[in-house]
Protein backbone atom coordinates (compact mmCIF):
# COMPACT_ATOMS: atom_id res chain seq x y z
CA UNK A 1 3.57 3.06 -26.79
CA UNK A 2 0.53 0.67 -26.55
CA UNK A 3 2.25 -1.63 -25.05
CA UNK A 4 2.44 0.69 -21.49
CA UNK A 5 -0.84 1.66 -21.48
CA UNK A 6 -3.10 1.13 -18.68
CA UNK A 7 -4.95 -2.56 -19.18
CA UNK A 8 -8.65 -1.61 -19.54
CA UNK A 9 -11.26 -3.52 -17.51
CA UNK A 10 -11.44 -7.04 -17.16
CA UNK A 11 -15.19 -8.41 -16.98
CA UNK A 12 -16.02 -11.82 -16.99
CA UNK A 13 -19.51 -13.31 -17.13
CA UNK A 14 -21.44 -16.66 -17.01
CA UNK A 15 -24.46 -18.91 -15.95
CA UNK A 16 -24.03 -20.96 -12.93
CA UNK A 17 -26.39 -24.34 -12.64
CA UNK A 18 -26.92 -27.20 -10.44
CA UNK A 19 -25.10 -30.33 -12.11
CA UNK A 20 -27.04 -33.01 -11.53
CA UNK A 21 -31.09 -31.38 -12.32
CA UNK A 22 -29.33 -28.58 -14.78
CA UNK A 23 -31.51 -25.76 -12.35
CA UNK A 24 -30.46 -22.27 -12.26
CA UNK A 25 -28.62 -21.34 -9.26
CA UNK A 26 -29.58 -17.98 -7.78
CA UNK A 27 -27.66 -16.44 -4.49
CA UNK A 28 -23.97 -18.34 -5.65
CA UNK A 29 -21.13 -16.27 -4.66
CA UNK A 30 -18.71 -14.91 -7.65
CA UNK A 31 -15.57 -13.03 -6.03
CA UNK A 32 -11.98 -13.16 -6.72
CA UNK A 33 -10.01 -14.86 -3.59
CA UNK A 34 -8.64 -12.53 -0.93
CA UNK A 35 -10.35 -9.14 -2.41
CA UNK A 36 -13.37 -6.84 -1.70
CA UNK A 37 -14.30 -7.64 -5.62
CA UNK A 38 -17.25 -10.38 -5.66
CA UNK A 39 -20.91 -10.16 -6.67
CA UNK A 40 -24.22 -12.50 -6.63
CA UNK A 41 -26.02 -14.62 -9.69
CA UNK A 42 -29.45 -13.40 -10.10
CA UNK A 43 -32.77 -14.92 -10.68
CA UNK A 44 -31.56 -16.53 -13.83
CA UNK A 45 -28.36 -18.14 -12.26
CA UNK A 46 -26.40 -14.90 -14.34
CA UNK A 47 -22.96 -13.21 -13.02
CA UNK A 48 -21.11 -10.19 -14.24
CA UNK A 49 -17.90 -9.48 -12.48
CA UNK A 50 -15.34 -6.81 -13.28
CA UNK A 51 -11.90 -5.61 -11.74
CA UNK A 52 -9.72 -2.73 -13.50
CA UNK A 53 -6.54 -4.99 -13.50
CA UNK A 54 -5.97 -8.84 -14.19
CA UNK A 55 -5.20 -10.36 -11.23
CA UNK A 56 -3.45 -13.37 -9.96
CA UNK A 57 -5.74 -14.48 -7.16
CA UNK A 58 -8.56 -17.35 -8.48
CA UNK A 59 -12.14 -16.55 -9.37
CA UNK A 60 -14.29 -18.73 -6.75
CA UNK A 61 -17.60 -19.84 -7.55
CA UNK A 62 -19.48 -21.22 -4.37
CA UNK A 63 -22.44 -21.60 -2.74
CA UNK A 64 -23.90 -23.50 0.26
CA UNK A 65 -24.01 -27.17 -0.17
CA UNK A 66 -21.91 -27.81 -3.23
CA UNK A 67 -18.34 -27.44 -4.23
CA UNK A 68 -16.08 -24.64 -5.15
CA UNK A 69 -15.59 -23.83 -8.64
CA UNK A 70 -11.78 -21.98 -8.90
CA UNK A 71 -10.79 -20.88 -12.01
CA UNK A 72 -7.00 -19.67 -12.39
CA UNK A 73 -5.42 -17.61 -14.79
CA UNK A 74 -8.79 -17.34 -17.01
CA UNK A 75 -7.54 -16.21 -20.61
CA UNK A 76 -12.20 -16.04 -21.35
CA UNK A 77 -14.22 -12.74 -20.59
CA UNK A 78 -17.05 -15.66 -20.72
CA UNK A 79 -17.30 -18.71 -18.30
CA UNK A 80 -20.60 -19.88 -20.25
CA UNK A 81 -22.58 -22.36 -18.09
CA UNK A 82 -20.96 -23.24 -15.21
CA UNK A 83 -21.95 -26.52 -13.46
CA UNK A 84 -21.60 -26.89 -9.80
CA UNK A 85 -21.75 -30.23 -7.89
CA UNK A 86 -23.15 -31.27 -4.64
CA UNK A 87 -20.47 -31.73 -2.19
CA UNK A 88 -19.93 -35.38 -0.35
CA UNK A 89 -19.81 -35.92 3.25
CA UNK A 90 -16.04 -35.70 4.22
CA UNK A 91 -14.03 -38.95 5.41
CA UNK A 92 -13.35 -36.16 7.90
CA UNK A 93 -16.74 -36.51 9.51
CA UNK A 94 -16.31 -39.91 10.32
CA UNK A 95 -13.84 -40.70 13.74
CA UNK A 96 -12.01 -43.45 12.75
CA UNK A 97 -9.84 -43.11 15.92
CA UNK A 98 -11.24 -41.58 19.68
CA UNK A 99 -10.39 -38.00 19.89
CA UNK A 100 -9.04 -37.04 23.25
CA UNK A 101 -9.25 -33.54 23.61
CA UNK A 102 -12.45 -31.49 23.84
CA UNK A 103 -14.44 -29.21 21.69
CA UNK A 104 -13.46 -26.12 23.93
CA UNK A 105 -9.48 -27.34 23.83
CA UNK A 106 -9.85 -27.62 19.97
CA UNK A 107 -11.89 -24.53 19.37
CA UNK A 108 -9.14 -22.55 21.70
CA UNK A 109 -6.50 -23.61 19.88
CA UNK A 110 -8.06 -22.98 16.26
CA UNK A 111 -8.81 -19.23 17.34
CA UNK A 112 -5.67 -18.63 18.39
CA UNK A 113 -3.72 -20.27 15.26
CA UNK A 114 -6.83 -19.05 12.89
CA UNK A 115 -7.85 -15.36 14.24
CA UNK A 116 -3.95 -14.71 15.04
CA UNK A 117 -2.38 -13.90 19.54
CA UNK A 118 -1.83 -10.07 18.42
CA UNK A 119 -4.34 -7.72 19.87
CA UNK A 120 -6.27 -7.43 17.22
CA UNK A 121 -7.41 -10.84 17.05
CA UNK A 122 -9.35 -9.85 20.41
CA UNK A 123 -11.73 -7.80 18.29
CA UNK A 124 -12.68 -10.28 15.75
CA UNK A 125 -15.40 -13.22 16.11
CA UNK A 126 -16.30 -16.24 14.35
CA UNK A 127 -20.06 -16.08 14.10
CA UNK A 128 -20.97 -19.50 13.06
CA UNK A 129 -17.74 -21.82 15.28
CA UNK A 130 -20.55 -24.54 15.60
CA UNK A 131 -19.72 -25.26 11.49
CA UNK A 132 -15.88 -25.62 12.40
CA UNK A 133 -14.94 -29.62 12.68
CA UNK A 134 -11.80 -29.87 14.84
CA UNK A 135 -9.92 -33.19 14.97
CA UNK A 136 -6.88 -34.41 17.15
CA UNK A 137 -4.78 -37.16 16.16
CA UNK A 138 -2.80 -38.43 18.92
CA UNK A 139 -0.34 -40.94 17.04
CA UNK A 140 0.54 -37.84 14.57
CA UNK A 141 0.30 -35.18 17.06
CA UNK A 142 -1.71 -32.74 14.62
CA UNK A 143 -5.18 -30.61 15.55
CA UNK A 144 -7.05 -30.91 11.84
CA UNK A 145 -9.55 -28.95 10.98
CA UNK A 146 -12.15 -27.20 8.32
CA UNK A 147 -15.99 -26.16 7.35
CA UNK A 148 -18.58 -26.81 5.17
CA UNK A 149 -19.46 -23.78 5.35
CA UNK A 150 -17.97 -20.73 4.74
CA UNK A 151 -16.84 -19.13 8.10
CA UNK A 152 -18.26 -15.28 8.96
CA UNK A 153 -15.94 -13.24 10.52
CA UNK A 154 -16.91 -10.05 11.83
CA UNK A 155 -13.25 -8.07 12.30
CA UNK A 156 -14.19 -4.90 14.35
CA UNK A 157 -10.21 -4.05 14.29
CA UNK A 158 -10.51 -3.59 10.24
CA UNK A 159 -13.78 -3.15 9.21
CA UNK A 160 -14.56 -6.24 7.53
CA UNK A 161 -16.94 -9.05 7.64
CA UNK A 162 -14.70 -11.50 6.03
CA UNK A 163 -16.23 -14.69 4.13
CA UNK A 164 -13.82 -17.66 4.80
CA UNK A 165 -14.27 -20.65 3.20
CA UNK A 166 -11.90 -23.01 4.72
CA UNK A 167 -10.30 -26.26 3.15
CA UNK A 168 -7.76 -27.25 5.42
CA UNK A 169 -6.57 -26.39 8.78
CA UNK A 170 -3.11 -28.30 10.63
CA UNK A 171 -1.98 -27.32 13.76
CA UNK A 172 1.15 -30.18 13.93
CA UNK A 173 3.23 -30.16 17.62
CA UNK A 174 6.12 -31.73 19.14
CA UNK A 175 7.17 -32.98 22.33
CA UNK A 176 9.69 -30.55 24.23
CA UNK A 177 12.10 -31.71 26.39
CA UNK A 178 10.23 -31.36 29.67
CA UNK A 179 7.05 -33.33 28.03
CA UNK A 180 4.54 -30.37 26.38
CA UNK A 181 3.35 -30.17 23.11
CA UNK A 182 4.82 -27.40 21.38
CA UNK A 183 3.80 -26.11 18.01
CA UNK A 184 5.77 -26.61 15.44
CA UNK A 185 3.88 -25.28 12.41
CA UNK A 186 0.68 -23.90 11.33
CA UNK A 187 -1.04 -24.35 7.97
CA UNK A 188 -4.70 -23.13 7.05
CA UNK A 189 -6.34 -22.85 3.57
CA UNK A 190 -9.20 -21.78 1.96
CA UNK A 191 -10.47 -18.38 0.16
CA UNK A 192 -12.07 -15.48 1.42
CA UNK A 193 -14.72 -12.59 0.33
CA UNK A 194 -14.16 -9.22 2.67
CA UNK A 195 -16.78 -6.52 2.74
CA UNK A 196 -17.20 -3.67 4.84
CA UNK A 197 -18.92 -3.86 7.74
CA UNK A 198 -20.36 -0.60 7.75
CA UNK A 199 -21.07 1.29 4.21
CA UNK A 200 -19.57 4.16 5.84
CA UNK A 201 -15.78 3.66 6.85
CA UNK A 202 -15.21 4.74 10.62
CA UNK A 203 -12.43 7.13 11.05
CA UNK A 204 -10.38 4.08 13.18
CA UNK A 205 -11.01 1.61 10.22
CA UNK A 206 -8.77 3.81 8.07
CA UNK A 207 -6.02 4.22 10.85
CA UNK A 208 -6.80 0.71 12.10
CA UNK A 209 -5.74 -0.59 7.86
CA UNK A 210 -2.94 1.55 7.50
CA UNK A 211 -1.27 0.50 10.79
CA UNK A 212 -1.58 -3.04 9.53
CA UNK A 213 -0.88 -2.71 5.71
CA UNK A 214 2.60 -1.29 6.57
CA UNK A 215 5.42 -3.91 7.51
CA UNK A 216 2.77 -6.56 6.02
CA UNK A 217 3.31 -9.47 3.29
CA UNK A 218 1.36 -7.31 0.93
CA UNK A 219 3.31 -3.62 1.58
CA UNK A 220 6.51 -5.83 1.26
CA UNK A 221 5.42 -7.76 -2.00
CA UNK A 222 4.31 -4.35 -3.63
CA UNK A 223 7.56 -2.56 -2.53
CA UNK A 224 9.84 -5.61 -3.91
CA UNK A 225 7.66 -5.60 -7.44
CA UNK A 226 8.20 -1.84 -8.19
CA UNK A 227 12.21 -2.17 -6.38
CA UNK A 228 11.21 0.50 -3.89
CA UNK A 229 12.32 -1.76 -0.91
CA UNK A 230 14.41 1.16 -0.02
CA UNK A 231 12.09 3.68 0.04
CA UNK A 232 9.23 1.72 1.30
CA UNK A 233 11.68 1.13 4.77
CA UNK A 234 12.65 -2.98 4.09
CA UNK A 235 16.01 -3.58 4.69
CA UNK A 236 17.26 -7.29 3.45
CA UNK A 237 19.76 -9.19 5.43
CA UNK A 238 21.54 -12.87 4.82
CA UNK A 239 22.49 -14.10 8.15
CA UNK A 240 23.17 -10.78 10.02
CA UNK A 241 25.08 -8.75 7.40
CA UNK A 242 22.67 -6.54 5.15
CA UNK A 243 23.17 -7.20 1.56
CA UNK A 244 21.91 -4.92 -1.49
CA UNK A 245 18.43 -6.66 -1.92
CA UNK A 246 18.18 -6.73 -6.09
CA UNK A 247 21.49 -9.13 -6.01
CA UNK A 248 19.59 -11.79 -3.87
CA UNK A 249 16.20 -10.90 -4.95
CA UNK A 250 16.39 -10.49 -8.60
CA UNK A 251 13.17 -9.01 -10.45
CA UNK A 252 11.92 -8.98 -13.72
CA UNK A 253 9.26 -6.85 -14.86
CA UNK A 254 9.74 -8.11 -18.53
CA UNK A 255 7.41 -10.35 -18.33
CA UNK A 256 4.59 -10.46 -21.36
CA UNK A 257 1.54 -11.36 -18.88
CA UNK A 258 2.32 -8.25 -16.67
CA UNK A 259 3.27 -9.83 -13.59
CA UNK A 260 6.66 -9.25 -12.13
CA UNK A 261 8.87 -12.46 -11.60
CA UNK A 262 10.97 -12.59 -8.77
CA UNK A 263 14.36 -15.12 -8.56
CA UNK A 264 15.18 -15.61 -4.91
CA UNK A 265 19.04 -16.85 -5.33
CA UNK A 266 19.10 -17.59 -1.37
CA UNK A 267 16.90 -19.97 -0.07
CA UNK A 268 16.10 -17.92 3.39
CA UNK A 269 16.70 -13.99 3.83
CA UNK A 270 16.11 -12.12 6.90
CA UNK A 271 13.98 -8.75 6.43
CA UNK A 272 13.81 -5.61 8.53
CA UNK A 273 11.22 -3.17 8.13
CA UNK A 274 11.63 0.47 9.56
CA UNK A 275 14.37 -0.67 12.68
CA UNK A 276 11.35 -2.84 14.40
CA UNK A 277 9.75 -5.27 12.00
CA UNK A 278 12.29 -8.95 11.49
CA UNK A 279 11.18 -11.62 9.36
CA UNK A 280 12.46 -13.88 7.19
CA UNK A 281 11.61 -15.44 3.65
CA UNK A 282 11.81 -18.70 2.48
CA UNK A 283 11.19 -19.28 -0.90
CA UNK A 284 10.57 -22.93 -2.41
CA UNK A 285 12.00 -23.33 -6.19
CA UNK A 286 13.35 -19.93 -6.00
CA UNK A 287 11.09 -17.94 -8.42
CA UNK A 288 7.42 -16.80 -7.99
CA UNK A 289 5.40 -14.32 -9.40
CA UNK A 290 3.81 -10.75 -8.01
CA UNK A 291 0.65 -9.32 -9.97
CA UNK A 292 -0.26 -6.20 -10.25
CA UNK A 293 -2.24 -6.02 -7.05
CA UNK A 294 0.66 -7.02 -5.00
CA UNK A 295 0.09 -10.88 -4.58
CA UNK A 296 2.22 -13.58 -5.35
CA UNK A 297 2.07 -16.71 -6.30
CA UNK A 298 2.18 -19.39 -6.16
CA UNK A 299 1.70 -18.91 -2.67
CA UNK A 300 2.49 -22.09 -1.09
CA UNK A 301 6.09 -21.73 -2.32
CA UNK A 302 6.95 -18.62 -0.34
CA UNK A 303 7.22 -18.85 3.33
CA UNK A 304 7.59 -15.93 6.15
CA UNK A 305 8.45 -16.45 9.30
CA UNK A 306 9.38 -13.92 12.48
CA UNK A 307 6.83 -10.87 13.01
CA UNK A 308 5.18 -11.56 9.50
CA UNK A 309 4.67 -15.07 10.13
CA UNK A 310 2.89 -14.25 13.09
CA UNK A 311 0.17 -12.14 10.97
CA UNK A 312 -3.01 -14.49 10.64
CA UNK A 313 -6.68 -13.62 9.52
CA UNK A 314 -7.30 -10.54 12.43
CA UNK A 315 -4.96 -8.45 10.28
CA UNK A 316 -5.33 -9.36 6.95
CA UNK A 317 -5.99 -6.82 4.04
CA UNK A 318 -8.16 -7.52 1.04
CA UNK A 319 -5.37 -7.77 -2.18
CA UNK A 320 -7.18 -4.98 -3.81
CA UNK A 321 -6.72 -2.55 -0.49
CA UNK A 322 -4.94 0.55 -1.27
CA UNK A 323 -3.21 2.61 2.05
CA UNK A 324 -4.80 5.99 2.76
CA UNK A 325 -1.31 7.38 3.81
CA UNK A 326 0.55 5.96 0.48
CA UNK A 327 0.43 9.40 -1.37
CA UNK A 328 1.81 11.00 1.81
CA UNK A 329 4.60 8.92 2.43
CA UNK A 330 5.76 8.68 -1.20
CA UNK A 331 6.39 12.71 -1.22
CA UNK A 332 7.80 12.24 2.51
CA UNK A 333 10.39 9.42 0.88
């Protein structure tokens, strides 16, 4: 019986100094990556940081001017002292090679693959672009990009001020047959810190989360973990002929940690969520891992392309976001 109960909280605490002159660091940023669940050091460089569940997603350390801390899978409830080093100007800076498109071509085409084309992405803003370096390589045909700074993003669709702190950014084309560049992938990384724009939640927020929560990476990754794909409206296809989802996507809640493992036994299946929503997943080595929470890792292994691979930063949901509706539909279902 002890074994199902609920996991009490999960605090974990520590000192965070400058390296080099061993100074306290006041004002660093604690939060765990892609949740609303971060706090401050105080006075005396001090952090205390709690969430009711253990979670996948890193614990990020950062502040202005030196470099990330990430901590994965932390088996402490203390951290100690925590040393933080200055970061070093990035090869990046330096143009090896001339660059021959301009700022405003670069900066379009980072909103666009960064902020997301759905209409959402209309209501959110970068409020510091002038700390985004863009870079285009003509030989390899790729826009690079990233920050030194963590990028504020005020999303007016959802609510949030988001806190991006961005590693890596590769917008990589190809020629088409009648000369253009085309894009042929997109890949962005980094880790992010979303709080609420207003302490009061407007009305539209709520609507405005629900609408994109549902048919999302996250509803489907919570629906797969508790095998309610069914009921949840996700249909699983290979090719064009729907198959019964649990023989192709085998998962095991056995696991001693608490986190489901999943066992993809096709590489790519096609999903459709409520008659409108098509994707596809593509999944790297096969297995992965969902926590608690709903994200999986690792998450560089599992791929989505079609409506869900269209979803960038405008409609992303903080891991830790629960829908308002969820009660509701369950006793609908």
């Amino acid at each position: 019986m002890i074994a199902v109960v609920t996991q009490a909280q999960i605090t974990i605490t520590g000192f965070v100094l400058d390296e080099e002159n061993k100074e306290v660091l006041e004002g660093v940023s604690v939060f765990y990556d892609g949740t609303t669940i971060g706090t401050i050091t105080n006075s005396e460089g001090y952090f205390t940081i709690t969430t009711p569940k253990k979670l996948t997603a890193p614990l990020v350390i950062s502040y202005i001017g030196f470099e990330n801390q990430i901590y994965n899978n932390l088996e402490t409830s203390s951290l100690g002292e925590v040393f933080l080093k200055e970061s070093a100007v990035q090869l990046n800076e330096v143009v090896l090679k001339p660059d021959t498109w301009s700022r405003e071509k670069k900066l379009g085409i980072f909103r666009r693959q960064f902020l997301g084309t759905t209409p959402p992405a209309v209501e959110c803003k970068i409020l510091n672009e002038d700390d985004v370096r863009l870079y285009y390589d003509k030989e390899k045909n790729i826009l690079y990009g990233y920050a030194n700074k963590p990028l504020q993003i005020r999303n007016k669709f959802l609510g949030y001020i988001v806190q991006y702190h961005l590693v890596d950014f590769e917008v990589r084309y190809h020629n088409s047959l009648s000369g253009f560049n085309m894009v042929e992938s997109v890949f962005y990384a980094g880790t992010a810190l979303f709080t609420e724009i207003n302490e009061k939640v407007k009305r539209k927020y709520i609507k405005n989360r629900d609408m994109a929560y549902y048919g999302s990476v996250l509803h489907f990754m919570r629906a797969l973990s508790k095998r309610r794909l069914y009921e949840e409206k996700f249909r699983i296809f290979k090719e064009r002929q729907e198959v019964e989802p649990y023989l192709y996507l085998r998962v095991d809640n056995s696991t001693t940690d608490g986190n489901v493992k999943v066992e993809q036994i096709e590489e790519r299946l096609n999903i459709l969520y409520d008659k409108w929503g098509n994707s596809n997943i593509t999944v790297i080595g096969s297995a992965f891992h969902i926590d608690t929470y709903g994200n999986h890792a690792p998450a560089n292994n599992v791929l989505f392309g079609g409506d869900m691979g269209l979803l960038r930063i405008a409609t992303v949901l903080p891991l830790d976001y629960q829908p308002k509706k969820e009660s509701k539909r369950s006793n609908n279902n």
